[in-house]
Protein backbone atom coordinates (compact mmCIF):
# COMPACT_ATOMS: atom_id res chain seq x y z
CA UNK A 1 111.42 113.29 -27.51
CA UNK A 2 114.80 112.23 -26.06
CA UNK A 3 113.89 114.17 -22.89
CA UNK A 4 110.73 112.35 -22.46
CA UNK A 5 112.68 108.91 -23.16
CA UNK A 6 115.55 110.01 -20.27
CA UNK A 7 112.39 111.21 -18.37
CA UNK A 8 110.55 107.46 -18.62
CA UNK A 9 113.68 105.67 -18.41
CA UNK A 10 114.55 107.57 -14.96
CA UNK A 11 111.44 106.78 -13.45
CA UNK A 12 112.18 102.81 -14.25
CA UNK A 13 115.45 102.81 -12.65
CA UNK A 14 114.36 105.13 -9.63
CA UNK A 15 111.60 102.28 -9.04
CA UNK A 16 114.90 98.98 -9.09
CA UNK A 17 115.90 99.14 -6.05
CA UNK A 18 116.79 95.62 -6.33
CA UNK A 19 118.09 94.90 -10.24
CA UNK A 20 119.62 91.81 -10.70
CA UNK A 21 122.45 91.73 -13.27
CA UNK A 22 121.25 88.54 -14.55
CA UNK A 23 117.86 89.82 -15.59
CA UNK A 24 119.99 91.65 -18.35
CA UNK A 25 121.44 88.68 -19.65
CA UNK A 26 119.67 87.96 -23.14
CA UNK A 27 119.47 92.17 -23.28
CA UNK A 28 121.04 93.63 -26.29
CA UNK A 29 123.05 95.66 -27.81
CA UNK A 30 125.53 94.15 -25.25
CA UNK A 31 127.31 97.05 -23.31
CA UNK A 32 131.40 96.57 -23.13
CA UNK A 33 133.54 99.76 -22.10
CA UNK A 34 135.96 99.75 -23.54
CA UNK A 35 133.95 99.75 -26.91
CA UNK A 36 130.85 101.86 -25.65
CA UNK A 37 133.18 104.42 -24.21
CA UNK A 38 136.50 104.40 -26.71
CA UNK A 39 136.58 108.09 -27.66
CA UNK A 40 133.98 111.01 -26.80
CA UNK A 41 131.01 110.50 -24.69
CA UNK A 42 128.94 112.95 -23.11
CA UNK A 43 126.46 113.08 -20.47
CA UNK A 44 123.93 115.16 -18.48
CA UNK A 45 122.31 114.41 -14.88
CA UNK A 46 121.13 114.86 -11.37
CA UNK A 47 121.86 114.48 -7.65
CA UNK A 48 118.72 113.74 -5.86
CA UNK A 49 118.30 113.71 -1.93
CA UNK A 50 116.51 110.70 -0.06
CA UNK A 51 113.76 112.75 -0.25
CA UNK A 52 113.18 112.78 -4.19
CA UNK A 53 114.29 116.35 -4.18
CA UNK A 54 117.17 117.48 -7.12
CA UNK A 55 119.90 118.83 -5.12
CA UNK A 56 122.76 119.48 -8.00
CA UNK A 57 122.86 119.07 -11.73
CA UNK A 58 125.93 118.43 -13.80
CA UNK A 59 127.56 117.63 -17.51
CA UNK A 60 130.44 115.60 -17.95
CA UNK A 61 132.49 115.37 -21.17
CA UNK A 62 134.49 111.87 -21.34
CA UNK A 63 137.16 110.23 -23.70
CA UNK A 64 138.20 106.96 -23.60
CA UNK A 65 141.63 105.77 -24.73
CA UNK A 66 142.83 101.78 -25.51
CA UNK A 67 146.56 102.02 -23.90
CA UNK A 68 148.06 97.95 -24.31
CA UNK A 69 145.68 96.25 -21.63
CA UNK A 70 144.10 99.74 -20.05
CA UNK A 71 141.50 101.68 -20.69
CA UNK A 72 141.64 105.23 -19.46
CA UNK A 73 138.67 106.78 -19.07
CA UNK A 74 138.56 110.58 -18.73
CA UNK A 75 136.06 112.57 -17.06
CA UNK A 76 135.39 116.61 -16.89
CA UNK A 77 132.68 116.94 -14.92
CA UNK A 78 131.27 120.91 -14.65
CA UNK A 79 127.91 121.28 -12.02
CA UNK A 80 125.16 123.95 -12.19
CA UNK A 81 127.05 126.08 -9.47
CA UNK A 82 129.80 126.17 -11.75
CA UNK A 83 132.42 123.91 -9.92
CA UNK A 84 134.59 122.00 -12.32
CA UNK A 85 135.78 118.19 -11.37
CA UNK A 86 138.48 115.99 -13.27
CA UNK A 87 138.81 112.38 -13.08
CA UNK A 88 140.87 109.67 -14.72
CA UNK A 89 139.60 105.91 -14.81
CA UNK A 90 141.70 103.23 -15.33
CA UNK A 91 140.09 100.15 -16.58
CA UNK A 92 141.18 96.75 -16.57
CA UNK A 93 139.12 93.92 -18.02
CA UNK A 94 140.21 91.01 -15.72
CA UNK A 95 137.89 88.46 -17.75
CA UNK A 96 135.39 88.26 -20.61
CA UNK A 97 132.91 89.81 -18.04
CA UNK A 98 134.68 91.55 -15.23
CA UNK A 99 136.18 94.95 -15.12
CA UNK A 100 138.06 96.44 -12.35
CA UNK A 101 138.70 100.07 -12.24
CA UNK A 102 140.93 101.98 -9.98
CA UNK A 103 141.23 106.27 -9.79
CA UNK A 104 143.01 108.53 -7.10
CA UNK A 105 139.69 109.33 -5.54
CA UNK A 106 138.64 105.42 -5.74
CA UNK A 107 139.37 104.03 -2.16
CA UNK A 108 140.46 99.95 -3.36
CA UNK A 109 139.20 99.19 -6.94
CA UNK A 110 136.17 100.16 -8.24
CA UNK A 111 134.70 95.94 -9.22
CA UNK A 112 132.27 96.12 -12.28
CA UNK A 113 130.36 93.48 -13.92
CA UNK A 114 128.82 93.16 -17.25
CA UNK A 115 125.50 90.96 -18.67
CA UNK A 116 124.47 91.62 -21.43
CA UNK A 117 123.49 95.26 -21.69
CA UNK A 118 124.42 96.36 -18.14
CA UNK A 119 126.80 96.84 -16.28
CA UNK A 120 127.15 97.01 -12.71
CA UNK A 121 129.67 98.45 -10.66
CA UNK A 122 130.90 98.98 -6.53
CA UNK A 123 132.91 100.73 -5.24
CA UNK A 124 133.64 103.49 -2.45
CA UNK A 125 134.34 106.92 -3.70
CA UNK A 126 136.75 109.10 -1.46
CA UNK A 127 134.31 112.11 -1.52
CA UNK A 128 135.35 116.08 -0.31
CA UNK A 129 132.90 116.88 2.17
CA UNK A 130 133.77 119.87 4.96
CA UNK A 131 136.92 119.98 5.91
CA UNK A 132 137.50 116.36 5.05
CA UNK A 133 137.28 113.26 3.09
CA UNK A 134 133.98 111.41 3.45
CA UNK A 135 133.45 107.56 1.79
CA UNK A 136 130.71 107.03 -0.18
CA UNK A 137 129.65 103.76 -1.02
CA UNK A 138 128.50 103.46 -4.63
CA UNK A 139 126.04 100.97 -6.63
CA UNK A 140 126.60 102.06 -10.05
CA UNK A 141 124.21 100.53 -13.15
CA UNK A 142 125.04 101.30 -17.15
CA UNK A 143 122.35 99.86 -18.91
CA UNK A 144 122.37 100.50 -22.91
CA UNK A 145 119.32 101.93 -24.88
CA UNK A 146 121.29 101.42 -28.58
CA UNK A 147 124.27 102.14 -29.74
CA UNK A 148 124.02 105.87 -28.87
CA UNK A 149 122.80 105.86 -25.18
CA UNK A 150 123.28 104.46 -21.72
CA UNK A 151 121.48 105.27 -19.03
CA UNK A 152 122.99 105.36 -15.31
CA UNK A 153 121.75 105.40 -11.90
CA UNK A 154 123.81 105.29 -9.24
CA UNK A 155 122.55 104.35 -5.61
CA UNK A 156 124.90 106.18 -2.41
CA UNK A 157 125.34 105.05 0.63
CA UNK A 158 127.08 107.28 3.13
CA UNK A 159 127.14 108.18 6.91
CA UNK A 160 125.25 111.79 6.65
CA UNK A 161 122.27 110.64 4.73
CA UNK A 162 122.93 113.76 1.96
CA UNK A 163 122.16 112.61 -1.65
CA UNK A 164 120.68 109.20 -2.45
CA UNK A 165 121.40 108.83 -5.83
CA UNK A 166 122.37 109.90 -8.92
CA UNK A 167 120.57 109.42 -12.68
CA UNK A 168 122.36 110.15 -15.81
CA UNK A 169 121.96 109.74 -19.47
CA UNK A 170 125.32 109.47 -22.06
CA UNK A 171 125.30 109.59 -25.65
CA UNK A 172 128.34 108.59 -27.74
CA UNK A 173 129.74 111.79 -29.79
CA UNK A 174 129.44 111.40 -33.41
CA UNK A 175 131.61 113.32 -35.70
C-alpha cells in the first residue's frame, strides 16, 4: 500500500511544474525541520532524466541534531551502484517561516521557505561531474503526508541537460 501511495503521490508532483507555496497554506500537519527531522529519518528515491527515464536510485539515512540556534542535519546517502555520499546541513531558522541552510557542497546558502505543510527550498549544489565541479541549480519541495512521511521532488537545472529531477519519500524512524 505505501508503495502505491509514494507511486500516486509521485505522479502529482511530477505533473507541478509550477506549485505555489501559498497553495499549502491552510495544509496540515504543518511541516517545520527542525521538528520533522530532529533525530532519524530515512528515505528512498530516484534520479530521472528529462526524458522520464530512472537513471540512479538511492537511500539516505538522516539524523537531525538541535545544537543552541542550529540544526545539523546529517545525511548518508548510498546509490544502487554502490557509491556512498556524506553530507552535513546546517540549518538556521532566520524567522517563524524562513530557513537558511548552508553545507560545504552548497555554493551561498541554501534559502528555504515554509507554508503550512511544505516547504520549499533553492539553492545551487556544487555537484562532481568529470573531472570537475558542475553547479546545479535546485528547486527543492517537502510536502508532509502525516506525521510519518514527506514527500520530495526536487526540480535541476544545469548546463548538460543530465537528470531533471529527483522524487523521494522519508519516513520518520520510530523506535
Amino acid at each position: 500500500m505505501k508503495k502505491i501511495i509514494f507511486i500516486l503521490t509521485s505522479m502529482t508532483l511530477i505533473g507541478c511544474g509550477n506549485m505555489k507555496l501559498d497553495n499549502f497554506s491552510d495544509n496540515k500537519p504543518v511541516l517545520k525541520i527542525e521538528e520533522y527531522f530532529l533525530g532519524k529519518t530515512s528515505a528512498s528515491g530516484l534520479f530521472i532524466d528529462r526524458f522520464g527515464n530512472v537513471k540512479r536510485q538511492f537511500t539516505v539515512d538522516m539524523e537531525g541534531i538541535q545544537e543552541k540556534d542550529a540544526f545539523i542535519l546529517n545525511e548518508t546517502f548510498l546509490y544502487d551502484d554502490g557509491e556512498e555520499e556524506f553530507r552535513k546541513w546546517i540549518i538556521t531558522k532566520t524567522s517563524e517561516t524562513t530557513y537558511r541552510g548552508e553545507s560545504s557542497d552548497i555554493k551561498g546558502f541554501a534559502e528555504g521557505k515554509r507554508s503550512g505543510n511544505a516547504i520549499n527550498w533553492h539553492y545551487t549544489l556544487k555537484l562532481k561531474y568529470k573531472d570537475g565541479i558542475m553547479n546545479v541549480k535546485f528547486d527543492d519541495w517537502l510536502i508532509m503526508q502525516d506525521s510519518k512521511r514527506v514527500f520530495n521532488k526536487a526540480a535541476m537545472k544545469m548546463k548538460h541537460a543530465g537528470i531533471k529531477e529527483i522524487i523521494d519519500s522519508l519516513e520518520k524512524v520510530v523506535k
